[in-house]
N, C-alpha and C. Protein backbone atom coordinates (compact mmCIF):
# COMPACT_ATOMS: atom_id res chain seq x y z
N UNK A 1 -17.89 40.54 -33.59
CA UNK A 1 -16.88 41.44 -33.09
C UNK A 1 -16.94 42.75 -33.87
N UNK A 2 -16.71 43.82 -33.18
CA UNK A 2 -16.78 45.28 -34.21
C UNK A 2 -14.90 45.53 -34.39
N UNK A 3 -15.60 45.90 -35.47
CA UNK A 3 -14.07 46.74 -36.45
C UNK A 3 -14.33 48.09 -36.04
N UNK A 4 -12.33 48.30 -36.04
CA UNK A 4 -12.38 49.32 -35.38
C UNK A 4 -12.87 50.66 -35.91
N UNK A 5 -13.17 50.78 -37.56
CA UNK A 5 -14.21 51.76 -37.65
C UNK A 5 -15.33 52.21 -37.14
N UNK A 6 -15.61 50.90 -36.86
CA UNK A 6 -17.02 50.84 -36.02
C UNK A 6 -17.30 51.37 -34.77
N UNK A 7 -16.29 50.85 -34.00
CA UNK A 7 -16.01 51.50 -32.78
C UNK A 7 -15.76 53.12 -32.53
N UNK A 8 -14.75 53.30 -33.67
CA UNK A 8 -14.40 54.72 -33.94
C UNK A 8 -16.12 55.68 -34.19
N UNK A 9 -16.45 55.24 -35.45
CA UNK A 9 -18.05 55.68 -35.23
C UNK A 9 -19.23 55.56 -33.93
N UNK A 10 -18.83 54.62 -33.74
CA UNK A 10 -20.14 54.70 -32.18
C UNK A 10 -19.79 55.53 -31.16
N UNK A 11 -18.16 55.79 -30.73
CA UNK A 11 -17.38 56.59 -30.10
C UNK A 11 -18.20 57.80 -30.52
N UNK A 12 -18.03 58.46 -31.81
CA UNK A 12 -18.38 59.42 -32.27
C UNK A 12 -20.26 60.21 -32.01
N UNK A 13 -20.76 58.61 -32.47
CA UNK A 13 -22.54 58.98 -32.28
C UNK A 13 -22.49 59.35 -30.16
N UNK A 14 -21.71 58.37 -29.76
CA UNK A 14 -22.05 58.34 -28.16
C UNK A 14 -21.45 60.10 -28.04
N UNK A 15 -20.67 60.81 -27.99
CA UNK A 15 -19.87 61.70 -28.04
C UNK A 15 -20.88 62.66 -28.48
N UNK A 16 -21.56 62.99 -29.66
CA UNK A 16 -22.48 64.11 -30.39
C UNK A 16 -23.88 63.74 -29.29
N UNK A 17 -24.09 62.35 -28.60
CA UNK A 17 -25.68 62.62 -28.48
C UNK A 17 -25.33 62.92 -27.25
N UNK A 18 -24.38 62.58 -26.44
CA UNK A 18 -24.15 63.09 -25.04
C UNK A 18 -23.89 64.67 -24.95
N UNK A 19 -23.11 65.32 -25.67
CA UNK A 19 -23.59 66.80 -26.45
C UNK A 19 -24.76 67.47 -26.41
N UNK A 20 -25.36 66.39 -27.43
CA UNK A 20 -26.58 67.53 -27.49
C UNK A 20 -27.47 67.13 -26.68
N UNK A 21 -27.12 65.98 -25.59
CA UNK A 21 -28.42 66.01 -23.96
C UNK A 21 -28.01 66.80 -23.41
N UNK A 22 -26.35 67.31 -23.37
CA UNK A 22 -26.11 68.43 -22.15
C UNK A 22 -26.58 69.48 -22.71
N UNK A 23 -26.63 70.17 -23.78
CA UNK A 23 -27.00 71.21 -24.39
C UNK A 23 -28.61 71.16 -24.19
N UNK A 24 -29.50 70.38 -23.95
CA UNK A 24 -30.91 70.46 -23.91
C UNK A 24 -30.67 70.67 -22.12
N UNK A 25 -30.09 70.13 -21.73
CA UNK A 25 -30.37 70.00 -20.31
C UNK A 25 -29.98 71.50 -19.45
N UNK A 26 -28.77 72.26 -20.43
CA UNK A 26 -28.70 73.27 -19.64
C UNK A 26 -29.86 74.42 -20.23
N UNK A 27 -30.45 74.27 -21.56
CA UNK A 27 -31.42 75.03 -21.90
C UNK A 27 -32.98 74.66 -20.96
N UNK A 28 -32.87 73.77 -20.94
CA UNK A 28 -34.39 73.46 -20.15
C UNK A 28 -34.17 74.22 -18.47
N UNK A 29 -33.45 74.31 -18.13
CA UNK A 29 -33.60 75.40 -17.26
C UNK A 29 -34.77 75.51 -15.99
N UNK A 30 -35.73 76.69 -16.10
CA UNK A 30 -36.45 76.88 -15.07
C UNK A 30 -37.54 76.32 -15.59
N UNK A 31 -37.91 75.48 -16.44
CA UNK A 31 -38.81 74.50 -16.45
C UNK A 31 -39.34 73.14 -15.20
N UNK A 32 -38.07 72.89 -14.65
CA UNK A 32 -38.68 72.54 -13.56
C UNK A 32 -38.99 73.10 -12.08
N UNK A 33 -39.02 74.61 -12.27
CA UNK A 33 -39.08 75.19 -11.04
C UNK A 33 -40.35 75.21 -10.32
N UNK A 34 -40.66 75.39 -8.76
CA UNK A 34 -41.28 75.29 -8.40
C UNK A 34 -42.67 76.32 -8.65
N UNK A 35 -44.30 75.84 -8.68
CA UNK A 35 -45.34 76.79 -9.08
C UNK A 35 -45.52 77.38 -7.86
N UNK A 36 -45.68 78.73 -7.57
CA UNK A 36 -45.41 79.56 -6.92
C UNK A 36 -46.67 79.40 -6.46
N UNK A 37 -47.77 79.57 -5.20
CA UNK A 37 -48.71 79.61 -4.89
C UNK A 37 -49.46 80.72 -4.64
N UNK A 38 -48.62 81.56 -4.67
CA UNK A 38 -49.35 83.02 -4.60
C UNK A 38 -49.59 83.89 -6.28
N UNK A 39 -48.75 83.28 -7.28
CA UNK A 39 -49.29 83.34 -8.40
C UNK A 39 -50.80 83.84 -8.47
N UNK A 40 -50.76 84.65 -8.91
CA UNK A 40 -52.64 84.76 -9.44
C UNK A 40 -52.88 84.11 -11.01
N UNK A 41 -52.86 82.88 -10.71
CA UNK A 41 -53.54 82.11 -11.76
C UNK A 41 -54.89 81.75 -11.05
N UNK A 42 -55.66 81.23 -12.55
CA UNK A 42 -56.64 80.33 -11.68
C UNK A 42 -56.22 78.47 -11.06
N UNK A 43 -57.29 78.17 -10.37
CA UNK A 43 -56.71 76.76 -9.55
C UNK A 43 -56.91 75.68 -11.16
N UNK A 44 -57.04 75.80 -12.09
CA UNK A 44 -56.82 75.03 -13.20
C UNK A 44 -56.01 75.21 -13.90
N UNK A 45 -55.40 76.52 -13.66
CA UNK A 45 -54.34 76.81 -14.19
C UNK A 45 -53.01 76.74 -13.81
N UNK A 46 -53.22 76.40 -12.23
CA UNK A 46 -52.11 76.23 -11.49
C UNK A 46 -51.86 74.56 -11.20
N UNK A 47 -52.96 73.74 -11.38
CA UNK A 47 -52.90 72.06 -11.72
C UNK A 47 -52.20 72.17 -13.42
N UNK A 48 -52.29 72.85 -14.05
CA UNK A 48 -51.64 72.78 -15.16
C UNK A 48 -50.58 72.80 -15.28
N UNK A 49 -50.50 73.97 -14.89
CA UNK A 49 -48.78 74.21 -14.43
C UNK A 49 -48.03 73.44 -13.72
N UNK A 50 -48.82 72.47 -12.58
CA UNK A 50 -47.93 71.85 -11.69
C UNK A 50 -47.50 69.95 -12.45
N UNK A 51 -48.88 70.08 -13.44
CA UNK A 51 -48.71 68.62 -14.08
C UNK A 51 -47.34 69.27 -14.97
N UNK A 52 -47.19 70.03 -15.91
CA UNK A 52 -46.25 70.23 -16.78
C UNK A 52 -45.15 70.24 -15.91
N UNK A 53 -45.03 70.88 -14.88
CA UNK A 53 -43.64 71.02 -13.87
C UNK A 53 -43.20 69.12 -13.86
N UNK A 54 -44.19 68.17 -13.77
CA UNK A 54 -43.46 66.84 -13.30
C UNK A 54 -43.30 66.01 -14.48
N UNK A 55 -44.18 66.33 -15.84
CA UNK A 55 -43.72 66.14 -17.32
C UNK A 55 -42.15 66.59 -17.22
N UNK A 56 -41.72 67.77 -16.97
CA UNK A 56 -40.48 68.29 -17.37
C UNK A 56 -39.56 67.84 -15.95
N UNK A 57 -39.93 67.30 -15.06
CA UNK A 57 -39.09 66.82 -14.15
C UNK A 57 -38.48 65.00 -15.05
N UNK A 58 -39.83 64.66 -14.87
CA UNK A 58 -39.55 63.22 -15.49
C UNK A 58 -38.57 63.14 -16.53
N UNK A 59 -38.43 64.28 -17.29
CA UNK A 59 -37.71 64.24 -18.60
C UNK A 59 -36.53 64.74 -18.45
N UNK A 60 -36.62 65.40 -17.22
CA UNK A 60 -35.13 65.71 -16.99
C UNK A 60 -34.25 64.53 -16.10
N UNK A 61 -34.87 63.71 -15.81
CA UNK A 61 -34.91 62.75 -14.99
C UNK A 61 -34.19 61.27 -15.77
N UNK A 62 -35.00 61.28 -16.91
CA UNK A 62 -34.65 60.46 -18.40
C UNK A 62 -32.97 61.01 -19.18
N UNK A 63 -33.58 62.30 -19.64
CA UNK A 63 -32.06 63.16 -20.08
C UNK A 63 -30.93 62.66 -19.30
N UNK A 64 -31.00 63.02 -17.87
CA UNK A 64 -30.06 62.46 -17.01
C UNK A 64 -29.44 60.78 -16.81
N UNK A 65 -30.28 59.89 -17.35
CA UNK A 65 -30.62 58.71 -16.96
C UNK A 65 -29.49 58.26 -18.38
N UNK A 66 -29.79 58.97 -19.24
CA UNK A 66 -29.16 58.57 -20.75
C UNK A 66 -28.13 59.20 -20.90
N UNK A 67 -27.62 60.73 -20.17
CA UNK A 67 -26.27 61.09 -19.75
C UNK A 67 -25.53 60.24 -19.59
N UNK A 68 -25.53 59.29 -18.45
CA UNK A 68 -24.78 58.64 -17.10
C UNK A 68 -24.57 57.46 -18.24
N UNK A 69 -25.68 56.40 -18.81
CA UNK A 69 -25.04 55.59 -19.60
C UNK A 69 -24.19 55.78 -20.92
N UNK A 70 -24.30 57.07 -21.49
CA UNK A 70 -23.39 57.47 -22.27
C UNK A 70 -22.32 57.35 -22.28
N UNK A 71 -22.12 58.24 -21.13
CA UNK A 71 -20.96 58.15 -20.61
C UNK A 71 -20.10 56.86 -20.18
N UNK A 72 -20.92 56.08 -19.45
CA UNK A 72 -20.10 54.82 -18.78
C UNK A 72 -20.41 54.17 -20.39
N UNK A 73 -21.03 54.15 -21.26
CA UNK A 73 -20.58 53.15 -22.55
C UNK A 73 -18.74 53.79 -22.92
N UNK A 74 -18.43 55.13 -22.80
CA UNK A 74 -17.33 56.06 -23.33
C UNK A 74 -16.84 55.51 -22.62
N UNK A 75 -16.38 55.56 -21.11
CA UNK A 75 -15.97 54.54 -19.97
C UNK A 75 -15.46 53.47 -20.67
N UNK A 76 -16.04 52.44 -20.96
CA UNK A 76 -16.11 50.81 -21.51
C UNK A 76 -15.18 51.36 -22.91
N UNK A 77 -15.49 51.80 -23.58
CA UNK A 77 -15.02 52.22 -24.58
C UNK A 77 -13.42 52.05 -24.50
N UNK A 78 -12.91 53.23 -23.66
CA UNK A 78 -11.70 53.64 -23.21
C UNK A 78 -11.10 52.37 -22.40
N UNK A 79 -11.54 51.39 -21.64
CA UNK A 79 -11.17 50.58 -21.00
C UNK A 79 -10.86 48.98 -21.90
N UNK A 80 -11.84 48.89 -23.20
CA UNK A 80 -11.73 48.14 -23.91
C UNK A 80 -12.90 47.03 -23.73
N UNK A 81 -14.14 47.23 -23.11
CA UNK A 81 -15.17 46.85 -22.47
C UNK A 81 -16.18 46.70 -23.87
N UNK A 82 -15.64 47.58 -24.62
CA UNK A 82 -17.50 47.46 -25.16
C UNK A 82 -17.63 47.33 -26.16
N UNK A 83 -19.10 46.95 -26.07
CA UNK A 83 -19.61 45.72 -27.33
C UNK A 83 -19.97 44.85 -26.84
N UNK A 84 -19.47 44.33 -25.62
CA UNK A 84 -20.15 42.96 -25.59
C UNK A 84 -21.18 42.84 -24.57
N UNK A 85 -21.96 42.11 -24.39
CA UNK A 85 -23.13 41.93 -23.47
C UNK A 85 -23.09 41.64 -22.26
N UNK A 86 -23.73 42.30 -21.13
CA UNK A 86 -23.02 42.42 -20.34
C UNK A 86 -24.17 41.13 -19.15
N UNK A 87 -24.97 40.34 -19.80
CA UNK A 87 -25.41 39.09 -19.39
C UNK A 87 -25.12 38.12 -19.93
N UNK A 88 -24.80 37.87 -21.34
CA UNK A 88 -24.08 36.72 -21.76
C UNK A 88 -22.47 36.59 -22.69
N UNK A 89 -22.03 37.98 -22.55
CA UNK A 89 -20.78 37.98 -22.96
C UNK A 89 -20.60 37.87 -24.90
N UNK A 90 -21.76 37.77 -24.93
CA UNK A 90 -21.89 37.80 -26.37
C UNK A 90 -21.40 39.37 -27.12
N UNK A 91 -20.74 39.41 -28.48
CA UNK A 91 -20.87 40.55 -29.09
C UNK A 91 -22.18 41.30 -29.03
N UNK A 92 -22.81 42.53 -29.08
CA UNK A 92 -24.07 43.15 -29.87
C UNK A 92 -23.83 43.49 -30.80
N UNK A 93 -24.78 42.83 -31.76
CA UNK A 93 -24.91 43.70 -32.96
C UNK A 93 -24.76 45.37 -33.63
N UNK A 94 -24.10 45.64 -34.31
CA UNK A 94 -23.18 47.04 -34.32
C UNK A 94 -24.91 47.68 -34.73
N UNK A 95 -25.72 47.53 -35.88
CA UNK A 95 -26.96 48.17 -35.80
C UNK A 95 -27.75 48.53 -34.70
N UNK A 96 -27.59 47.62 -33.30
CA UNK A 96 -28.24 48.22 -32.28
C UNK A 96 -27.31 49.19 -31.95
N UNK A 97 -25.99 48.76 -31.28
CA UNK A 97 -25.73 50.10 -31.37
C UNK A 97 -25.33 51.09 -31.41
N UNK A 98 -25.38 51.32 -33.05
CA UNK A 98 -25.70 52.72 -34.11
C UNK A 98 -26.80 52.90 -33.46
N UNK A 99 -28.23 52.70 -33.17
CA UNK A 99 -29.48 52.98 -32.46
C UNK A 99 -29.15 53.44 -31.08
N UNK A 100 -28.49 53.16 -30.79
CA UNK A 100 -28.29 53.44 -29.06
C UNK A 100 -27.05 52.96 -28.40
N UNK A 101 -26.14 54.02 -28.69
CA UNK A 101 -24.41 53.45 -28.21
C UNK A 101 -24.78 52.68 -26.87
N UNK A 102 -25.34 53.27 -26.04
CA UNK A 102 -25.16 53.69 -24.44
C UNK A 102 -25.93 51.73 -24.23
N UNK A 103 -26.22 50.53 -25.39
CA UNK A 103 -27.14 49.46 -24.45
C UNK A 103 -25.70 48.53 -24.03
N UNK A 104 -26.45 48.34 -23.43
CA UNK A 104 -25.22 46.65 -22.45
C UNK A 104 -25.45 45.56 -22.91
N UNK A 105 -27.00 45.54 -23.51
CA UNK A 105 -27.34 43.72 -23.69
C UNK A 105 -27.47 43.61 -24.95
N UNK A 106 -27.69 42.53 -25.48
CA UNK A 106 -27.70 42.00 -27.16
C UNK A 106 -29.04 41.99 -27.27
N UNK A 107 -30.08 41.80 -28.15
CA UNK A 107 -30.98 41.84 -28.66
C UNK A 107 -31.61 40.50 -27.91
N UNK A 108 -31.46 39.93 -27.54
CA UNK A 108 -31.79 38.02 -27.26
C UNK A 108 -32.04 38.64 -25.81
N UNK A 109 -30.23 38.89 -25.32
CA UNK A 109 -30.72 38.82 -23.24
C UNK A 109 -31.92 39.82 -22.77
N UNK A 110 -31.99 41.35 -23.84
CA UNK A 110 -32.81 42.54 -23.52
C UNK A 110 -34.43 41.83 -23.86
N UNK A 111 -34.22 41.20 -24.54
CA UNK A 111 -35.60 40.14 -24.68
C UNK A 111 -36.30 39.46 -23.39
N UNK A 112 -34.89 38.84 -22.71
CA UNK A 112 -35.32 38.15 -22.03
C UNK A 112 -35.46 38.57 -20.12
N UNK A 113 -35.26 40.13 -20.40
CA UNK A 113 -35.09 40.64 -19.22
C UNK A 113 -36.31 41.60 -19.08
């Protein structure tokens, strides 16, 4: 079971890293915009450009992905939900997560999934 320092701290880590994804997410910007085809690059330079365009899609894609569970861990949080596993009802270990507020499962079920 976590003490409520504990809670109070993971509140805190979930809170600063959901922060600083929105803060990357509104800086990344026109990184995923579309490569213009009339560009005068060359055609290796414009496969370059178009691989980096779906690197920085994917990642904005991820950023977003780790937003949303942030948040719904803050959710659980506020509701009185969290901490515990959300396949076997078990506590998680507070070191996982300090590593990663935002997991649902304990170290054992994420094993086994």
């Amino acid at each position: 079971m976590l003490e409520t320092e504990q809670l109070i701290e993971l509140e805190i880590l979930a809170r600063e890293e959901l922060e600083r994804l929105e803060r990357k997410a509104s800086a990344a910007g026109d990184s995923t915009a579309a490569v213009s085809p009339d560009k005068s690059i060359g055609r290796l330079s414009r496969l370059d450009a178009m691989q980096m365009q779906e690197v920085a899609k994917e990642a904005e894609r991820q950023r977003g992905m780790r937003m949303h569970e942030l948040r719904e861990a803050l959710r659980r949080m506020d509701l009185g939900e969290y901490g515990l596993c959300s396949a076997c009802g078990e506590w998680i270990d507070y070191a996982r997560l300090e590593a990663r507020p935002e997991l649902r499962q304990c170290s054992r079920c994420a094993l086994r999934s």
